[in-house]
PDB file of N, CA and C in Angstrom:
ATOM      1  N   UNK A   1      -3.730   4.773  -0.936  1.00  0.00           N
ATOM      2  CA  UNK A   1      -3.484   4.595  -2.359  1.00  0.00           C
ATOM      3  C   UNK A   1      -2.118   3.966  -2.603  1.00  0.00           C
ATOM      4  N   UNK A   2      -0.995   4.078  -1.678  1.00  0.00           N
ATOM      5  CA  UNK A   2       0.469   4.161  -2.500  1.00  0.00           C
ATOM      6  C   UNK A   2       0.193   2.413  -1.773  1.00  0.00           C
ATOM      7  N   UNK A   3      -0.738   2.207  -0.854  1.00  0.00           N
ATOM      8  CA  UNK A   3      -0.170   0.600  -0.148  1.00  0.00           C
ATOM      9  C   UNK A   3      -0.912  -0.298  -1.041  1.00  0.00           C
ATOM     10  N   UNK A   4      -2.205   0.270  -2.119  1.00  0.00           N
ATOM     11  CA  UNK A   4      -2.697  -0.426  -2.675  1.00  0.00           C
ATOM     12  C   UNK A   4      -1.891  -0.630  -4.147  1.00  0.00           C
ATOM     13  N   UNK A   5      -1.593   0.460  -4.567  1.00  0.00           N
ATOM     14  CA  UNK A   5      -0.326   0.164  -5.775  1.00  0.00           C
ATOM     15  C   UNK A   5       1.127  -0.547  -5.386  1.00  0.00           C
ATOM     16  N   UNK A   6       1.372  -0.773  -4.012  1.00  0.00           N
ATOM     17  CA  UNK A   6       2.830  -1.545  -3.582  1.00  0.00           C
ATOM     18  C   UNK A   6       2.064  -3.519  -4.146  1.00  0.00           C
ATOM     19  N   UNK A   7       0.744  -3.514  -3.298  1.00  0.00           N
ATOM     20  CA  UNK A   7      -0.093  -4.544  -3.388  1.00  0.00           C
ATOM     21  C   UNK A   7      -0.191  -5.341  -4.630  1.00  0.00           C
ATOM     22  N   UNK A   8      -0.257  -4.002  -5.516  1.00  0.00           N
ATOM     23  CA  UNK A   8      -0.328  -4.294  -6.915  1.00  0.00           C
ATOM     24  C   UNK A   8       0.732  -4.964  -7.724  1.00  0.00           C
ATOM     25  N   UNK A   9       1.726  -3.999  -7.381  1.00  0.00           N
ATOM     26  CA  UNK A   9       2.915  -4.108  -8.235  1.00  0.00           C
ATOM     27  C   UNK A   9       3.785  -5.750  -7.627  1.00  0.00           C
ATOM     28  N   UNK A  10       3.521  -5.818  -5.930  1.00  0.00           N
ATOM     29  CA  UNK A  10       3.757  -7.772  -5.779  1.00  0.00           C
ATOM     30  C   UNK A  10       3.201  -8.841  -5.991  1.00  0.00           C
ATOM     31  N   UNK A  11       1.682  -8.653  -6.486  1.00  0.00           N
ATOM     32  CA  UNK A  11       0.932  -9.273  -7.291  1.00  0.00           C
ATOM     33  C   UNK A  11       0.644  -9.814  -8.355  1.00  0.00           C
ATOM     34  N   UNK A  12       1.300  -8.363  -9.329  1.00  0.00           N
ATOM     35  CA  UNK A  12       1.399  -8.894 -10.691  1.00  0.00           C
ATOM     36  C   UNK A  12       2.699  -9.002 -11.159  1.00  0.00           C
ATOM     37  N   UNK A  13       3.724  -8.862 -10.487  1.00  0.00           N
ATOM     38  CA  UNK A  13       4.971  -8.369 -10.822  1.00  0.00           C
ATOM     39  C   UNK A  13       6.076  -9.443  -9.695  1.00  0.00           C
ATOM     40  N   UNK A  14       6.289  -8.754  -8.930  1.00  0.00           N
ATOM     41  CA  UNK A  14       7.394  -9.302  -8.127  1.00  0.00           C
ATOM     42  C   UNK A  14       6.913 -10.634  -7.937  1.00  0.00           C
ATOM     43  N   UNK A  15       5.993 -11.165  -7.545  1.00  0.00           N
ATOM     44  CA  UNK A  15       5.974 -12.480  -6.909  1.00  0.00           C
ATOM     45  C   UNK A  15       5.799 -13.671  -8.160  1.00  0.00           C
ATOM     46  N   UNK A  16       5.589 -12.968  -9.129  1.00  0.00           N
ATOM     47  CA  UNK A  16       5.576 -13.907 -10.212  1.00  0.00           C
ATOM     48  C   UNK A  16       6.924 -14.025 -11.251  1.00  0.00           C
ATOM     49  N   UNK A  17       8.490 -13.769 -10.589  1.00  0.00           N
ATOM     50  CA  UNK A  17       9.374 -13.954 -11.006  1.00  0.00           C
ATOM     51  C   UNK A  17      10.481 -13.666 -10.084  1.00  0.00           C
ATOM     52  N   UNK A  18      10.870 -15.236 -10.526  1.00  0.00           N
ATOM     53  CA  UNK A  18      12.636 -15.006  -9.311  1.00  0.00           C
ATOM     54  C   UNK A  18      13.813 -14.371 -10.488  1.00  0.00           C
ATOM     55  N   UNK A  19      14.200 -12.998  -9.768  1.00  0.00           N
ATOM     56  CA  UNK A  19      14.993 -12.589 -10.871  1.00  0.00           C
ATOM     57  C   UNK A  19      16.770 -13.260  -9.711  1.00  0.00           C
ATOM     58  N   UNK A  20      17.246 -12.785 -10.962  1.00  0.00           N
ATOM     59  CA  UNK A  20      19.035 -13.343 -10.979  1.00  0.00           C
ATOM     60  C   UNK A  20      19.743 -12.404 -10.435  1.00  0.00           C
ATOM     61  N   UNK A  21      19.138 -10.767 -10.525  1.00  0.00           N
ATOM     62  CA  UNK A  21      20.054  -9.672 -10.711  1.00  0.00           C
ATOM     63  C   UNK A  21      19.104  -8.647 -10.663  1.00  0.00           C
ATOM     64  N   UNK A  22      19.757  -7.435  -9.847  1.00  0.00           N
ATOM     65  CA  UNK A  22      19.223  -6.254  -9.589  1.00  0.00           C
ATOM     66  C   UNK A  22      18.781  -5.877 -10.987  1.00  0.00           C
ATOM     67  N   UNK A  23      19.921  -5.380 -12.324  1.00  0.00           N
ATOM     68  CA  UNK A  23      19.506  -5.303 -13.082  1.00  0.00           C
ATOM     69  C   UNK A  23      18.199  -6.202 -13.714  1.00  0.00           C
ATOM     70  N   UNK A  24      18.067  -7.248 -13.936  1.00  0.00           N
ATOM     71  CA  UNK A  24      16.905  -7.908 -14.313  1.00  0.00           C
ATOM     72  C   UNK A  24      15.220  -7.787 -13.276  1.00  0.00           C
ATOM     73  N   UNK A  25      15.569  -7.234 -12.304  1.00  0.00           N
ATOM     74  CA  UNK A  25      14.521  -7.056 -11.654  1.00  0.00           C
ATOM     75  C   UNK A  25      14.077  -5.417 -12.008  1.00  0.00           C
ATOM     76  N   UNK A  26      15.350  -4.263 -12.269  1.00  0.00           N
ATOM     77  CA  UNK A  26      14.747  -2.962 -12.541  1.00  0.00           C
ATOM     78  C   UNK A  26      14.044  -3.198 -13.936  1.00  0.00           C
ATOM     79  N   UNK A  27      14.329  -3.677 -14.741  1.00  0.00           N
ATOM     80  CA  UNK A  27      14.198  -4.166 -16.461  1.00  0.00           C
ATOM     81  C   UNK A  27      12.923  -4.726 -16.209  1.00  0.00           C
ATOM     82  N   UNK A  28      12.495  -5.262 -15.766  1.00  0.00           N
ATOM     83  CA  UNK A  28      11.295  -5.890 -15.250  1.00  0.00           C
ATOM     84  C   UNK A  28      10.159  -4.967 -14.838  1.00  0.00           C
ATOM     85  N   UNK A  29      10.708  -4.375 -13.814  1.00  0.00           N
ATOM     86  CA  UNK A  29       9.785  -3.533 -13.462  1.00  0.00           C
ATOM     87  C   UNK A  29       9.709  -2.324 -13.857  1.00  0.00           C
ATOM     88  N   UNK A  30      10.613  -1.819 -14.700  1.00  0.00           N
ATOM     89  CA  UNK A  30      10.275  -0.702 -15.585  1.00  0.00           C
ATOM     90  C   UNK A  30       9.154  -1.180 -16.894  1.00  0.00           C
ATOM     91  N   UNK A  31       9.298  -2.148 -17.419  1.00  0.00           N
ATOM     92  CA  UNK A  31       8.474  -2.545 -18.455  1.00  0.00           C
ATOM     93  C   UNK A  31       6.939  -2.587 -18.148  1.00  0.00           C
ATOM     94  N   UNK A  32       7.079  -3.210 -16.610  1.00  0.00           N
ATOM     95  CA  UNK A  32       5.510  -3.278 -15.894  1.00  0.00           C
ATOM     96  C   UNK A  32       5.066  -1.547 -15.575  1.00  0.00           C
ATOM     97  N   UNK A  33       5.871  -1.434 -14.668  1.00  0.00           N
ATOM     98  CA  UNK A  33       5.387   0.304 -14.645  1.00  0.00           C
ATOM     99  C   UNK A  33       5.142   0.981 -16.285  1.00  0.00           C
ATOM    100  N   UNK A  34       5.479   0.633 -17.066  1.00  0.00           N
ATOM    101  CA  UNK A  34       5.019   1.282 -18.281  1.00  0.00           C
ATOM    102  C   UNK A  34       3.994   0.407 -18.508  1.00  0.00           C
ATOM    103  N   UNK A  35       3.725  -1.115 -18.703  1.00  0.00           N
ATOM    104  CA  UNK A  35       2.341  -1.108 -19.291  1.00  0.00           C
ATOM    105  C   UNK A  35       1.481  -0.828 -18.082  1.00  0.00           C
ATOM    106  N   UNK A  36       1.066  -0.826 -16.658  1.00  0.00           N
ATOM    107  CA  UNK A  36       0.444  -0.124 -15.856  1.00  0.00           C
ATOM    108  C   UNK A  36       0.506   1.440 -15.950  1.00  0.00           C
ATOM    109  N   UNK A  37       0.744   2.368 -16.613  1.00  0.00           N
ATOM    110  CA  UNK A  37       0.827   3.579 -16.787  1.00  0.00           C
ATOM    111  C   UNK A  37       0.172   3.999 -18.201  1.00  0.00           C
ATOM    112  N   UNK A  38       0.546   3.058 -19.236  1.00  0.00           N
ATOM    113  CA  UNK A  38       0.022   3.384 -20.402  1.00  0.00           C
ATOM    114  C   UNK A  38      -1.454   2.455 -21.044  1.00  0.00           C
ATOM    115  N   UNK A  39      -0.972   0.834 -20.838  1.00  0.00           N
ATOM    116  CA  UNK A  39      -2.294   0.037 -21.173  1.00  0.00           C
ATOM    117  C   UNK A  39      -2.958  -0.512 -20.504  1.00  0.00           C
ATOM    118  N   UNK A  40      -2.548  -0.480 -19.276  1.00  0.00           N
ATOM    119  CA  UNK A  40      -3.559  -1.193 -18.436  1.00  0.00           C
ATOM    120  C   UNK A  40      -5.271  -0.171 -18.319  1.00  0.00           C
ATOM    121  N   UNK A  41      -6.059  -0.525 -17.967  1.00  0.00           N
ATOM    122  CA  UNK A  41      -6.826   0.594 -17.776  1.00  0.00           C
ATOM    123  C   UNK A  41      -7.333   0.131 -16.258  1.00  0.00           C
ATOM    124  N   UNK A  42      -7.846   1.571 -15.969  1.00  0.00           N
ATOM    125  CA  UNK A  42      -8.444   1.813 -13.858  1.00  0.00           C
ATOM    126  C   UNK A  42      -9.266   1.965 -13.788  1.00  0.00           C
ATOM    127  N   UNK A  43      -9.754   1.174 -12.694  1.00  0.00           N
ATOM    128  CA  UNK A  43     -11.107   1.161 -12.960  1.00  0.00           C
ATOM    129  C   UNK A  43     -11.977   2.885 -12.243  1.00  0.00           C
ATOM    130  N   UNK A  44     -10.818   3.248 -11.710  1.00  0.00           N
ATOM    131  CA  UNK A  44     -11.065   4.645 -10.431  1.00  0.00           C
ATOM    132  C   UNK A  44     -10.896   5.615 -11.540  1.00  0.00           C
ATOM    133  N   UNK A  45     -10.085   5.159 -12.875  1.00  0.00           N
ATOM    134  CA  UNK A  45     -10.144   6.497 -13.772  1.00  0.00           C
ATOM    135  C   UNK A  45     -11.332   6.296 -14.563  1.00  0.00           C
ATOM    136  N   UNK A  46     -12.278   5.281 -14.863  1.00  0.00           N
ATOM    137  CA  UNK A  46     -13.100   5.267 -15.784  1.00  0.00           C
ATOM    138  C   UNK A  46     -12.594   4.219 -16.653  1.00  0.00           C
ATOM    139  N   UNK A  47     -12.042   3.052 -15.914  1.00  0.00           N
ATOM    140  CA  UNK A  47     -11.682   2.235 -17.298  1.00  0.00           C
ATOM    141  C   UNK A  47     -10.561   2.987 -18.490  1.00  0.00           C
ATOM    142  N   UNK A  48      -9.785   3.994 -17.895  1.00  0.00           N
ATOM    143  CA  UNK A  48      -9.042   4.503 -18.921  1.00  0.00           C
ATOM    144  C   UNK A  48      -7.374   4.537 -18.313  1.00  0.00           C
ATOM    145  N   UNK A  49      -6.324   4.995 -18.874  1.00  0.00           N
ATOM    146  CA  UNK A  49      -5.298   4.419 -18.729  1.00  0.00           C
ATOM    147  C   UNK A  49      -4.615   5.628 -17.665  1.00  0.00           C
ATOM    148  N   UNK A  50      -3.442   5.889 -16.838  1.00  0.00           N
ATOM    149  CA  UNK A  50      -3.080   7.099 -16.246  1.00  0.00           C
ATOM    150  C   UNK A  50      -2.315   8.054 -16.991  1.00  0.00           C
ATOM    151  N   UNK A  51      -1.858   7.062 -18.460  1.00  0.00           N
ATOM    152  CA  UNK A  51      -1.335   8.484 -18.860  1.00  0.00           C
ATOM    153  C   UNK A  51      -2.289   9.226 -20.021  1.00  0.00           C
ATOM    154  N   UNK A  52      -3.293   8.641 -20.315  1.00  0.00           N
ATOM    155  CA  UNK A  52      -4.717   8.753 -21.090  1.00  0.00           C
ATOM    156  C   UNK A  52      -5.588  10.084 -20.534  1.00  0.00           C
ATOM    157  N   UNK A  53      -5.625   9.881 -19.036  1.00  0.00           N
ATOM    158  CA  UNK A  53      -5.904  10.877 -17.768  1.00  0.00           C
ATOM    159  C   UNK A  53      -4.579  12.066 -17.745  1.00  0.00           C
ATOM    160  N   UNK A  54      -3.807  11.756 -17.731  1.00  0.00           N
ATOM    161  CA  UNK A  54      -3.294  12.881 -17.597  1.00  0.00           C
ATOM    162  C   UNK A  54      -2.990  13.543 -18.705  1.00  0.00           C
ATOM    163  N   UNK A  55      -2.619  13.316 -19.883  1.00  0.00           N
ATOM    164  CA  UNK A  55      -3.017  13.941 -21.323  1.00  0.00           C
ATOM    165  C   UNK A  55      -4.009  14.648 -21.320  1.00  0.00           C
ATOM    166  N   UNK A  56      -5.051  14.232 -21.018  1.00  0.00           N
ATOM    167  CA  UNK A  56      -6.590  14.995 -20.792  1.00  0.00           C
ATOM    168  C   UNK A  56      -6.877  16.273 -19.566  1.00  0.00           C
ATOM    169  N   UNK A  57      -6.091  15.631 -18.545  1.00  0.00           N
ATOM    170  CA  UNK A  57      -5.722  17.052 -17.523  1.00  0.00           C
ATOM    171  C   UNK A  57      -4.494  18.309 -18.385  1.00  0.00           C
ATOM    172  N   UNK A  58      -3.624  17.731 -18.747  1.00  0.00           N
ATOM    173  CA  UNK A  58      -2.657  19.088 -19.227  1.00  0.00           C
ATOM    174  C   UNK A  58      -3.238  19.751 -20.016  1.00  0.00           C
ATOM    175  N   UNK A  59      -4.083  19.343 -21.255  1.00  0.00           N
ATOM    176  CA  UNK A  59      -4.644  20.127 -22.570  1.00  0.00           C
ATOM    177  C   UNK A  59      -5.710  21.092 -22.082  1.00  0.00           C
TER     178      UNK A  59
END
């Protein structure tokens, strides 16, 4: 799982931008880790989002 989300995250993320600066690369990838966490949807959760899933596990 964690080599298929590394896969992920140089796919849609790292390889599609030469950043300047550490900072501009965390800024980057914090924004992606949030829309992969909140809007993207999985297809392993049901087409629904991970924090959609986990809202639904705590309640």
């Amino acid at each position: 799982m964690v080599e298929r989300l590394i896969r992920t995250v140089k796919e849609q993320c790292l390889w599609l931008h030469n950043f300047q600066s550490l900072d501009e690369a965390r800024t980057t990838l914090r924004a992606w880790f949030k829309y992969y966490n909140e809007q993207r949807p999985h297809q392993a959760l049901g087409m629904k989002t991970p924090s959609v899933v986990y809202q639904q596990l705590a309640a």
